[in-house]
N, C-alpha and C. Protein backbone atom coordinates (compact mmCIF):
# COMPACT_ATOMS: atom_id res chain seq x y z
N UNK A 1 96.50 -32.71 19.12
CA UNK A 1 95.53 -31.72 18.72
C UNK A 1 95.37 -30.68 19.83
N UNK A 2 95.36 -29.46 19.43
CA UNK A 2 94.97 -28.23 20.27
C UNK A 2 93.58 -28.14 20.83
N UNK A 3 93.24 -28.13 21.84
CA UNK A 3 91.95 -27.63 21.78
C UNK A 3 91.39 -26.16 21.94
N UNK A 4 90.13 -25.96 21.35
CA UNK A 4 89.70 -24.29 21.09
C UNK A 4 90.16 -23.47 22.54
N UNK A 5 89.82 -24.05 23.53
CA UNK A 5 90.08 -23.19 25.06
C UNK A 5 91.72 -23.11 25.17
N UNK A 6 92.66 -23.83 24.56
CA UNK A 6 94.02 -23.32 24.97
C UNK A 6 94.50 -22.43 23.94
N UNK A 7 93.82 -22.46 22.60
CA UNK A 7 94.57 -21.58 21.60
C UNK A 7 93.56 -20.54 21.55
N UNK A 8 92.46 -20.23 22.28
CA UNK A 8 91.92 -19.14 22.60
C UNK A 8 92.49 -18.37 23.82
N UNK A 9 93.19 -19.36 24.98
CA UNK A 9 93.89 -18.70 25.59
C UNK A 9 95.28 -18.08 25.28
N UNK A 10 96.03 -18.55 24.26
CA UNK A 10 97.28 -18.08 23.12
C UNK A 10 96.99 -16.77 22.86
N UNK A 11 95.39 -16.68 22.02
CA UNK A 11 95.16 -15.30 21.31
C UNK A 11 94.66 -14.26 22.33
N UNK A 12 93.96 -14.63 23.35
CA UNK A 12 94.29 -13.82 24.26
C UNK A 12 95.06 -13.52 25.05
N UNK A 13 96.24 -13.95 25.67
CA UNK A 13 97.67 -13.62 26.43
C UNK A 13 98.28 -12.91 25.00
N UNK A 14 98.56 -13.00 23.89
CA UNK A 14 99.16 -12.58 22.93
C UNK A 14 98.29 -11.20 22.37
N UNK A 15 96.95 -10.83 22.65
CA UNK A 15 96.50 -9.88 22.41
C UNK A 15 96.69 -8.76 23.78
N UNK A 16 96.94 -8.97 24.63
CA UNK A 16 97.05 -8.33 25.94
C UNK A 16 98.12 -8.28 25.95
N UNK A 17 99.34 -8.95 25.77
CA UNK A 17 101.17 -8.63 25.68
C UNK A 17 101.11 -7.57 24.33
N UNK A 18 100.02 -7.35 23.41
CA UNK A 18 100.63 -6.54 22.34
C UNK A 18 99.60 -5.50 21.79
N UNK A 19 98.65 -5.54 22.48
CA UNK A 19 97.54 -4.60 22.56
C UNK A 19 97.14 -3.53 23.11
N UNK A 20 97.12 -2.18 23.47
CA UNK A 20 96.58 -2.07 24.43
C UNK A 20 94.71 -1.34 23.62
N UNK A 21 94.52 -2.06 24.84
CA UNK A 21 92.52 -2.19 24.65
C UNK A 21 92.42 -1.07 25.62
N UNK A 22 91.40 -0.47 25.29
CA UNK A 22 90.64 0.45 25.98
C UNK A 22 88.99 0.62 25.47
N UNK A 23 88.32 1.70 26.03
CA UNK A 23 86.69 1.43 26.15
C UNK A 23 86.38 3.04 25.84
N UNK A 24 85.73 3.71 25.27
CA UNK A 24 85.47 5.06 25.04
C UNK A 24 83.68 5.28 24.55
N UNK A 25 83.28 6.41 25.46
CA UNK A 25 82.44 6.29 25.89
C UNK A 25 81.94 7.55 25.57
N UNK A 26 80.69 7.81 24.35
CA UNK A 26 80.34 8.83 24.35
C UNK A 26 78.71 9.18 24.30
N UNK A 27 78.37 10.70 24.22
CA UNK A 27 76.87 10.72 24.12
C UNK A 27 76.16 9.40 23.65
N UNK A 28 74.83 8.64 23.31
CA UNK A 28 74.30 8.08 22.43
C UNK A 28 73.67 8.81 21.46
N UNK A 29 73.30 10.13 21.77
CA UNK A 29 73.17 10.99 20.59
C UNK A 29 73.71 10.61 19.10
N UNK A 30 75.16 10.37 19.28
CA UNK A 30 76.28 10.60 18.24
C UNK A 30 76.25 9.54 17.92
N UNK A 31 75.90 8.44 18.32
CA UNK A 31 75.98 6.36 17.79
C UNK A 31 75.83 7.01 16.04
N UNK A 32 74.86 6.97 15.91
CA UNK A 32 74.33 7.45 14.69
C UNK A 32 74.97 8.07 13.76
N UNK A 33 75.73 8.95 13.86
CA UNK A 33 76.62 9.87 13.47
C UNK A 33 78.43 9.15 13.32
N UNK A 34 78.34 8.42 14.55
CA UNK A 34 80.15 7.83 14.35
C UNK A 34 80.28 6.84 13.55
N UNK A 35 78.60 5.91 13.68
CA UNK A 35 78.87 4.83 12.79
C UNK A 35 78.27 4.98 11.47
N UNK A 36 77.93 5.94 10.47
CA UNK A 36 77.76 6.54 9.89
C UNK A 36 78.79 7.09 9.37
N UNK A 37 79.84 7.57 10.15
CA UNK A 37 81.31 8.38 9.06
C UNK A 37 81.85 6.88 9.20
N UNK A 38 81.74 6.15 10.02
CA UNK A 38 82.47 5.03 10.00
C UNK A 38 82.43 4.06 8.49
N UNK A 39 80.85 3.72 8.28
CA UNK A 39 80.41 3.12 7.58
C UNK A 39 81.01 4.01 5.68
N UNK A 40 80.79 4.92 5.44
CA UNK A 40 80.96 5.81 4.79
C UNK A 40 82.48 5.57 4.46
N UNK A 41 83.36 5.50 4.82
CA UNK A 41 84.58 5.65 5.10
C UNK A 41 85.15 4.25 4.67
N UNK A 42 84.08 3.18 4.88
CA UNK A 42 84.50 1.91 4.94
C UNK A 42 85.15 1.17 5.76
N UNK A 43 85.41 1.44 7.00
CA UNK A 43 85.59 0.70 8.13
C UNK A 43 84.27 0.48 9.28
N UNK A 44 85.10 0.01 10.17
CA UNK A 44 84.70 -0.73 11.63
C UNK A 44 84.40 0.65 12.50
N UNK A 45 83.78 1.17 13.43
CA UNK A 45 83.78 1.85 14.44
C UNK A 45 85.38 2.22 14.72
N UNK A 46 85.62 1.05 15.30
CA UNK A 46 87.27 0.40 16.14
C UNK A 46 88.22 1.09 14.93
N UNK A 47 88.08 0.61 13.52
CA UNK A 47 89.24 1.29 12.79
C UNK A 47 89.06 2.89 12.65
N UNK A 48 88.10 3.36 12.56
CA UNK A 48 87.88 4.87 12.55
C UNK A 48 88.83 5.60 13.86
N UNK A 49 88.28 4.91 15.08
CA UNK A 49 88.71 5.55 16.27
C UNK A 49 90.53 5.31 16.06
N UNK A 50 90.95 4.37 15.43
CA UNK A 50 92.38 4.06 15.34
C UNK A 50 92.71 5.04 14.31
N UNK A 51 92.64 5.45 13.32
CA UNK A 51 92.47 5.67 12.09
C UNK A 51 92.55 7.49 12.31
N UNK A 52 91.88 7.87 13.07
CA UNK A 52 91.99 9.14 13.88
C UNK A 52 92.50 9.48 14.79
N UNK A 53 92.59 8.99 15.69
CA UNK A 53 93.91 8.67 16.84
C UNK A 53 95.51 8.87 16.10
N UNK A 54 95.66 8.36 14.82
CA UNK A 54 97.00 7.65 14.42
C UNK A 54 97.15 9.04 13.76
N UNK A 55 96.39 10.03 13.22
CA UNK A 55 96.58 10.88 12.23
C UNK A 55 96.65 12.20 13.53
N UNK A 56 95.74 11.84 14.22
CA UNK A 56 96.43 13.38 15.54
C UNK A 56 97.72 12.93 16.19
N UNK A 57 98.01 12.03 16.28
CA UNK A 57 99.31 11.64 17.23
C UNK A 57 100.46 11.16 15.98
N UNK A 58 100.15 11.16 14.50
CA UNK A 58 101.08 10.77 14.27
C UNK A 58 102.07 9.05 14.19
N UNK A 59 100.86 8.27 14.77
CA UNK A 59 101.20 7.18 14.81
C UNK A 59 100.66 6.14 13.76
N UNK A 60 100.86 4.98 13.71
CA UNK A 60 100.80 4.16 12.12
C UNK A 60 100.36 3.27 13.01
N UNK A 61 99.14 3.04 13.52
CA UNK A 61 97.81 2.49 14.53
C UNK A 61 97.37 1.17 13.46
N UNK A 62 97.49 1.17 12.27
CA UNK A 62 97.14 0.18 11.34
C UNK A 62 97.18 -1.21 10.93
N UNK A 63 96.77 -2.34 11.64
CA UNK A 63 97.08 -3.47 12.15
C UNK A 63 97.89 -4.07 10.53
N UNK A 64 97.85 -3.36 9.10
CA UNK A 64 98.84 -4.17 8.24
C UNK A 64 99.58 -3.64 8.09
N UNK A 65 99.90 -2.22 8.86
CA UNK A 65 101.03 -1.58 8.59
C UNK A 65 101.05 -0.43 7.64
N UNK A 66 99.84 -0.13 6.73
CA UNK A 66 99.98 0.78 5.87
C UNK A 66 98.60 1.60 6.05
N UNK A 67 99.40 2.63 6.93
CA UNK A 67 98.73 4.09 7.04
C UNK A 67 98.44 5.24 6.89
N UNK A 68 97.73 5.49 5.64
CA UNK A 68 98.06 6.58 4.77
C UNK A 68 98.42 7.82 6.18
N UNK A 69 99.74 8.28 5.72
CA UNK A 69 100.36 9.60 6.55
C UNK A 69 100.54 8.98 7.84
N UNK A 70 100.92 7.92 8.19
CA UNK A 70 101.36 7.33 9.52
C UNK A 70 102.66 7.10 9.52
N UNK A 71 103.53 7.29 10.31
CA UNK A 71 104.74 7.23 10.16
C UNK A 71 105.43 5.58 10.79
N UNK A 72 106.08 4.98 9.08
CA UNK A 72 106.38 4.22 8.83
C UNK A 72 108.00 3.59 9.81
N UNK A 73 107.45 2.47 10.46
CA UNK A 73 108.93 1.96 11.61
C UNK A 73 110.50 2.63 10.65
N UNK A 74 110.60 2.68 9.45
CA UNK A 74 111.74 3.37 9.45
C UNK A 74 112.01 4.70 9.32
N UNK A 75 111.23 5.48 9.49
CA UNK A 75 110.70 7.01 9.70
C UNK A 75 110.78 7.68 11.12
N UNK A 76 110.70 6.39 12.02
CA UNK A 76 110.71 6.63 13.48
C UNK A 76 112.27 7.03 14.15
């Protein structure tokens, strides 16, 4: 049997080899406002910021792979 502390250490070495994480930091003014288009939109904070990121750069940021107007691994 596995225990929770080694296959939590799996998903984290495996999220850090294939992730990259970062932290973004804005007015608190705007909380209100981001999670609001967020909510609206039907995602997470986290998928919005991906979700917009992927559509200025062009990248397919979409953890199942299907990003409306993201360019698809055989497109690349």
């Amino acid at each position: 049997m596995i225990s929770l502390a080694t296959s939590q250490r799996a998903v984290n070495q495996y999220r850090q080899k294939n992730y990259y994480t970062f932290s973004v930091s804005v007015p608190a003014q705007y909380r209100d406002a981001i999670k609001a288009a967020a909510t609206q939109r039907g995602v997470s904070v986290s998928r919005l910021v991906c979700d917009l990121l992927g559509r200025e750069l062009g990248l397919d940021l979409a953890l199942d792979g299907v990003f409306p107007g993201g360019k698809k691994a055989e497109d690349r």
